[in-house]
C-alpha atoms as a PDB file:
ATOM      1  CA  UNK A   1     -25.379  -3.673 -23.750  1.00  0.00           C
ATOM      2  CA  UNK A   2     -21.861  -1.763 -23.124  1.00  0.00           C
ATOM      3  CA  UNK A   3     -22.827  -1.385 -19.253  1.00  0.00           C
ATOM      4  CA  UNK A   4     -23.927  -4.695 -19.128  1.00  0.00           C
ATOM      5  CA  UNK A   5     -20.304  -6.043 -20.780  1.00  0.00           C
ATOM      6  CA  UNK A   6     -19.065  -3.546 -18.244  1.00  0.00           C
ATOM      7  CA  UNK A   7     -20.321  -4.663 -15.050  1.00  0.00           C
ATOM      8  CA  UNK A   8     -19.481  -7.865 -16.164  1.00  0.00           C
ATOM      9  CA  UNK A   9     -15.639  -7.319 -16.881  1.00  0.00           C
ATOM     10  CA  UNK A  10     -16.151  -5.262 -13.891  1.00  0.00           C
ATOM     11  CA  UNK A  11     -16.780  -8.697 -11.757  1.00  0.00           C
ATOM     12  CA  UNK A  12     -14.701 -10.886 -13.651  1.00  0.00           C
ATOM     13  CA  UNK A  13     -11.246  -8.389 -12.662  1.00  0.00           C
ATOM     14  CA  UNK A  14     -12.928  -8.576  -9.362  1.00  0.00           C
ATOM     15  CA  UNK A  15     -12.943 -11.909  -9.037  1.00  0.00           C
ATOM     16  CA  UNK A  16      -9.322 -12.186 -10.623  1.00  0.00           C
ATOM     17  CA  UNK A  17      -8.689  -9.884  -7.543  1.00  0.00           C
ATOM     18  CA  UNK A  18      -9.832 -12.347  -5.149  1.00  0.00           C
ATOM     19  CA  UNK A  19      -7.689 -15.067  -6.605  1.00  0.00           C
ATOM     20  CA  UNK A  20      -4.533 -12.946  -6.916  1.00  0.00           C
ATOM     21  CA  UNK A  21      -5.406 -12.296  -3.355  1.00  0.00           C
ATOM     22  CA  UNK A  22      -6.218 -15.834  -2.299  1.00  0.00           C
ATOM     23  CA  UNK A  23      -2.737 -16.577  -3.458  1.00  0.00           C
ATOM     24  CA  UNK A  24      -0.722 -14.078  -2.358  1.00  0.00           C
ATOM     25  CA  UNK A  25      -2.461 -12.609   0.722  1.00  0.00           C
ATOM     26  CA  UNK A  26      -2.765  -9.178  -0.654  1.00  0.00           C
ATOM     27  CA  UNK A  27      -4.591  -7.139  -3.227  1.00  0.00           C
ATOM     28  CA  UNK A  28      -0.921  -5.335  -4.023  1.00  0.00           C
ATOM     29  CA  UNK A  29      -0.709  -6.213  -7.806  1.00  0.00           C
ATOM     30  CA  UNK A  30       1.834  -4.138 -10.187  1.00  0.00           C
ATOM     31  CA  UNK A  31       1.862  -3.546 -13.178  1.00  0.00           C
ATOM     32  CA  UNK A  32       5.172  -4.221 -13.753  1.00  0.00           C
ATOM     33  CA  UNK A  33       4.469  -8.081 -13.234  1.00  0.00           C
ATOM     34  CA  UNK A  34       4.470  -9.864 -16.256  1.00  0.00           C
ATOM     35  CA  UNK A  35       2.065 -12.760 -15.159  1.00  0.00           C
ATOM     36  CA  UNK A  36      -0.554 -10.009 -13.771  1.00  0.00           C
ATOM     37  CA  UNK A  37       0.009  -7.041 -16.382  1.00  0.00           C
ATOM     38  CA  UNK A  38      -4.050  -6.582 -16.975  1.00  0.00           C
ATOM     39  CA  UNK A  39      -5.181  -7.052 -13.638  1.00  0.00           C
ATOM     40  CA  UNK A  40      -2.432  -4.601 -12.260  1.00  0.00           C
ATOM     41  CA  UNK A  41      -3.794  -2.137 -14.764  1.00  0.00           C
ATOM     42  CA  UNK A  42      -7.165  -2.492 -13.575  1.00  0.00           C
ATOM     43  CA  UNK A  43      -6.308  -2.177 -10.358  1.00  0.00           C
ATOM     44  CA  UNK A  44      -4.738   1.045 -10.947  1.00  0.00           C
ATOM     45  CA  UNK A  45      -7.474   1.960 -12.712  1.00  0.00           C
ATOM     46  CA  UNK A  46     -10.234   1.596  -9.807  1.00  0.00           C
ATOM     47  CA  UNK A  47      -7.584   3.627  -7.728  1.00  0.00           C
ATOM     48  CA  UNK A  48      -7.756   6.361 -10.505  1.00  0.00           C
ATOM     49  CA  UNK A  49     -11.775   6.023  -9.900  1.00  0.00           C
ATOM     50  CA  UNK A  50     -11.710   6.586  -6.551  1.00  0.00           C
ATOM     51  CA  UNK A  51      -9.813   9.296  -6.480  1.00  0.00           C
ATOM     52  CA  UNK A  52     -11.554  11.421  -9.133  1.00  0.00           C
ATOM     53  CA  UNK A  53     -15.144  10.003  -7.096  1.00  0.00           C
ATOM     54  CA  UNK A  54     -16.304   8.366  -9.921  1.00  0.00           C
ATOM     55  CA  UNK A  55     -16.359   4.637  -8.545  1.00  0.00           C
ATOM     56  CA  UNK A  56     -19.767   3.591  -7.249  1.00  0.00           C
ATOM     57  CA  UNK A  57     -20.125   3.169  -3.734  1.00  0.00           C
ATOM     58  CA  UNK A  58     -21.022  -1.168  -4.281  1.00  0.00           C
ATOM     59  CA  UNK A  59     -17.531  -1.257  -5.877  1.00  0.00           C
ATOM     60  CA  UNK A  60     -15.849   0.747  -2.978  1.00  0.00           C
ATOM     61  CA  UNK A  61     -17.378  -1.308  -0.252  1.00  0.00           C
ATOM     62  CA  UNK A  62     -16.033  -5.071  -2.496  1.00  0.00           C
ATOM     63  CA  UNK A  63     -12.941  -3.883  -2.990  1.00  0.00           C
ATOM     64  CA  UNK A  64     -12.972  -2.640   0.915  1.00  0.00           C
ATOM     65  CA  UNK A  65     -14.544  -5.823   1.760  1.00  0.00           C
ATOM     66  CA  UNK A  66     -11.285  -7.965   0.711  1.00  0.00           C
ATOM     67  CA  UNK A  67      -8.422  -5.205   2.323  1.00  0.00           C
ATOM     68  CA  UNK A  68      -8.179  -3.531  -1.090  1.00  0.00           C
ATOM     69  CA  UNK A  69      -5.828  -1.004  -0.199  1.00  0.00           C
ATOM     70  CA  UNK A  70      -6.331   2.440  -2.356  1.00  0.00           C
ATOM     71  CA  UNK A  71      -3.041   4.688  -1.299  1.00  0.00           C
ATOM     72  CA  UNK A  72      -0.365   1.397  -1.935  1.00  0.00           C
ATOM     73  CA  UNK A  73       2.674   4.209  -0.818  1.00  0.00           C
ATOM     74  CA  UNK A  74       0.611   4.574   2.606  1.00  0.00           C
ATOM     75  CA  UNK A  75       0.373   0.715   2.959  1.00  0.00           C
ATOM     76  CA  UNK A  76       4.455   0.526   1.760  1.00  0.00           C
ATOM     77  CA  UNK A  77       4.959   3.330   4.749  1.00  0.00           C
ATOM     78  CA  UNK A  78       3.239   1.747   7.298  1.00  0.00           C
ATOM     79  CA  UNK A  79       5.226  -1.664   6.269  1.00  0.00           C
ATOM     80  CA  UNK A  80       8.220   0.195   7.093  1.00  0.00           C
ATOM     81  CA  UNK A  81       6.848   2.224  10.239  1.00  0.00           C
ATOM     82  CA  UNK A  82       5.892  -1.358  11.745  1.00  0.00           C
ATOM     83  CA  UNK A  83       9.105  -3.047  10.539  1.00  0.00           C
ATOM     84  CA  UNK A  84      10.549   0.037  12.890  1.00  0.00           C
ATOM     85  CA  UNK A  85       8.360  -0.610  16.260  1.00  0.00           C
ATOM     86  CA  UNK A  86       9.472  -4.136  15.530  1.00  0.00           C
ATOM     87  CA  UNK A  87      13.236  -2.973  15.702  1.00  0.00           C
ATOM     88  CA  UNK A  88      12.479  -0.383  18.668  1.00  0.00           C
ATOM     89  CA  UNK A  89      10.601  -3.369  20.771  1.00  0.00           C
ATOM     90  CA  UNK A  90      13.647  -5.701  20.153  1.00  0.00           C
ATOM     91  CA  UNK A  91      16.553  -2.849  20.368  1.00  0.00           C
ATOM     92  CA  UNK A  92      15.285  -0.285  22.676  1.00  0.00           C
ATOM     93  CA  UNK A  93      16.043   2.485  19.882  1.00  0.00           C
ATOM     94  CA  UNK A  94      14.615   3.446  16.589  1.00  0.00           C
ATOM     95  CA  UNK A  95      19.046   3.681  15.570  1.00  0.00           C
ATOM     96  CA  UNK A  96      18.909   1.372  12.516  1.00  0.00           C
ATOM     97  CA  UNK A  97      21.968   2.297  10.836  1.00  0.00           C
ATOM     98  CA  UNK A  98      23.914   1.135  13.928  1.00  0.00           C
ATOM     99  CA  UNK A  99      23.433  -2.107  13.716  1.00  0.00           C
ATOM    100  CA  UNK A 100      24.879  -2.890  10.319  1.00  0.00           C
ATOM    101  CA  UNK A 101      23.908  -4.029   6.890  1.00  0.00           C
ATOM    102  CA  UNK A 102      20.566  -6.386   8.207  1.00  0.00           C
ATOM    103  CA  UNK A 103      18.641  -3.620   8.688  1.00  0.00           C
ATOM    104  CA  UNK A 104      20.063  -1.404   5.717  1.00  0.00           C
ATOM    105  CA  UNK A 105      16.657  -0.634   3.979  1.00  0.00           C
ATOM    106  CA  UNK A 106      15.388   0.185   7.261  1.00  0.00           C
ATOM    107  CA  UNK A 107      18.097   2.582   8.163  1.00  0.00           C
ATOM    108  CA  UNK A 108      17.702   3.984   4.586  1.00  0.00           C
ATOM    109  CA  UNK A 109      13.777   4.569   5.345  1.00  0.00           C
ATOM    110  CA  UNK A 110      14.799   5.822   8.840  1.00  0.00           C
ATOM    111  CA  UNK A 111      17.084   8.557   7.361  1.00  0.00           C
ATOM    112  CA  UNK A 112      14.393   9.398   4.556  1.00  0.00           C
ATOM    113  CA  UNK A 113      12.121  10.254   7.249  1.00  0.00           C
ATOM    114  CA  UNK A 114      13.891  12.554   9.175  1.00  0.00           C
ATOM    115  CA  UNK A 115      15.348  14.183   6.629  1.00  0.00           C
ATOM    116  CA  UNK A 116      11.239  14.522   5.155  1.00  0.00           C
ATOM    117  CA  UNK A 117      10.887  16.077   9.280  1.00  0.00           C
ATOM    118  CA  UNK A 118      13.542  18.889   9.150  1.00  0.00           C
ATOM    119  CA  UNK A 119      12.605  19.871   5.621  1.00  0.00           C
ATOM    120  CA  UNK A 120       8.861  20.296   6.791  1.00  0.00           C
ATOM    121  CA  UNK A 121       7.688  17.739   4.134  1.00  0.00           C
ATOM    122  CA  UNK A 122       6.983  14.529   6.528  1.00  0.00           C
ATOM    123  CA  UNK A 123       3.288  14.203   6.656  1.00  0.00           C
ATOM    124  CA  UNK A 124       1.629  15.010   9.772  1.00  0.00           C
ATOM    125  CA  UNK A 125       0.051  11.634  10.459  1.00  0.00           C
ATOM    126  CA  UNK A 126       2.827  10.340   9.751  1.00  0.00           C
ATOM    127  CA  UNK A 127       5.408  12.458  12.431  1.00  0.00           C
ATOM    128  CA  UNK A 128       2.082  11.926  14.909  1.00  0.00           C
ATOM    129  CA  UNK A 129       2.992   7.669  14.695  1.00  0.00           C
ATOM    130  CA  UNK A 130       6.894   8.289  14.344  1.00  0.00           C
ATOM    131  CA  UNK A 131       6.430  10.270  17.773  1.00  0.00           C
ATOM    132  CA  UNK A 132       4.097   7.482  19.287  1.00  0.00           C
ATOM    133  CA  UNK A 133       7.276   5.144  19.678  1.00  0.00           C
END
């Protein structure tokens, strides 16, 4: 009876997921949002799941299925990485601090990551797509 209630709260967050995402064209829900406090637990639950391997492979391949995204600091990253090629295609340069307070947060995540390179603590993936532009 407990499994059964489980799956079942199981599908109904699930489905909440699918709404949230319906509306807001992503699956990034925090917990910090007052309107979505439960569901941003939850999903920081399955996250928590995953990484310990102890969410079932159906559940996985849903929350796949919809662009459920389980590392939410690599899908932040890459936001930033393509809000640099963006820059780089439009200025010829990946300089971001030289062209004045518009692109301050980019120039901020710019500096971050080269100050990440020279201390040896930039992730290799990550100096592999920096290098690609």
């Amino acid at each position: 009876e407990n499994y059964r209630a489980e799956i079942m709260s199981w599908e109904q967050r699930f489905d909440e997921l699918c709404a949230f995402k319906a509306q807001k064209r992503h699956c990034h829900v925090s917990q910090s949002d007052a309107g979505n406090k439960s569901l941003g637990h939850w999903v920081s639950q399955q996250r928590v799941s995953y990484t310990r391997n102890t969410l079932n492979s159906d559940r996985i391949q849903r929350l796949n299925s919809i662009g459920f995204a389980w590392d939410p600091r690599e899908v932040s990253w890459n936001g930033s990485f393509y809000q640099l090629c963006a820059f780089k295609t439009q200025h010829g340069h990946c300089n971001a601090s030289q062209h004045g307070p518009r692109y301050k947060s980019l120039s901020r995540w710019v500096s971050r990551q080269r100050m990440l390179y020279k201390r040896n603590a930039l992730n290799s993936n990550y100096i592999q797509k920096i290098n690609s532009i």
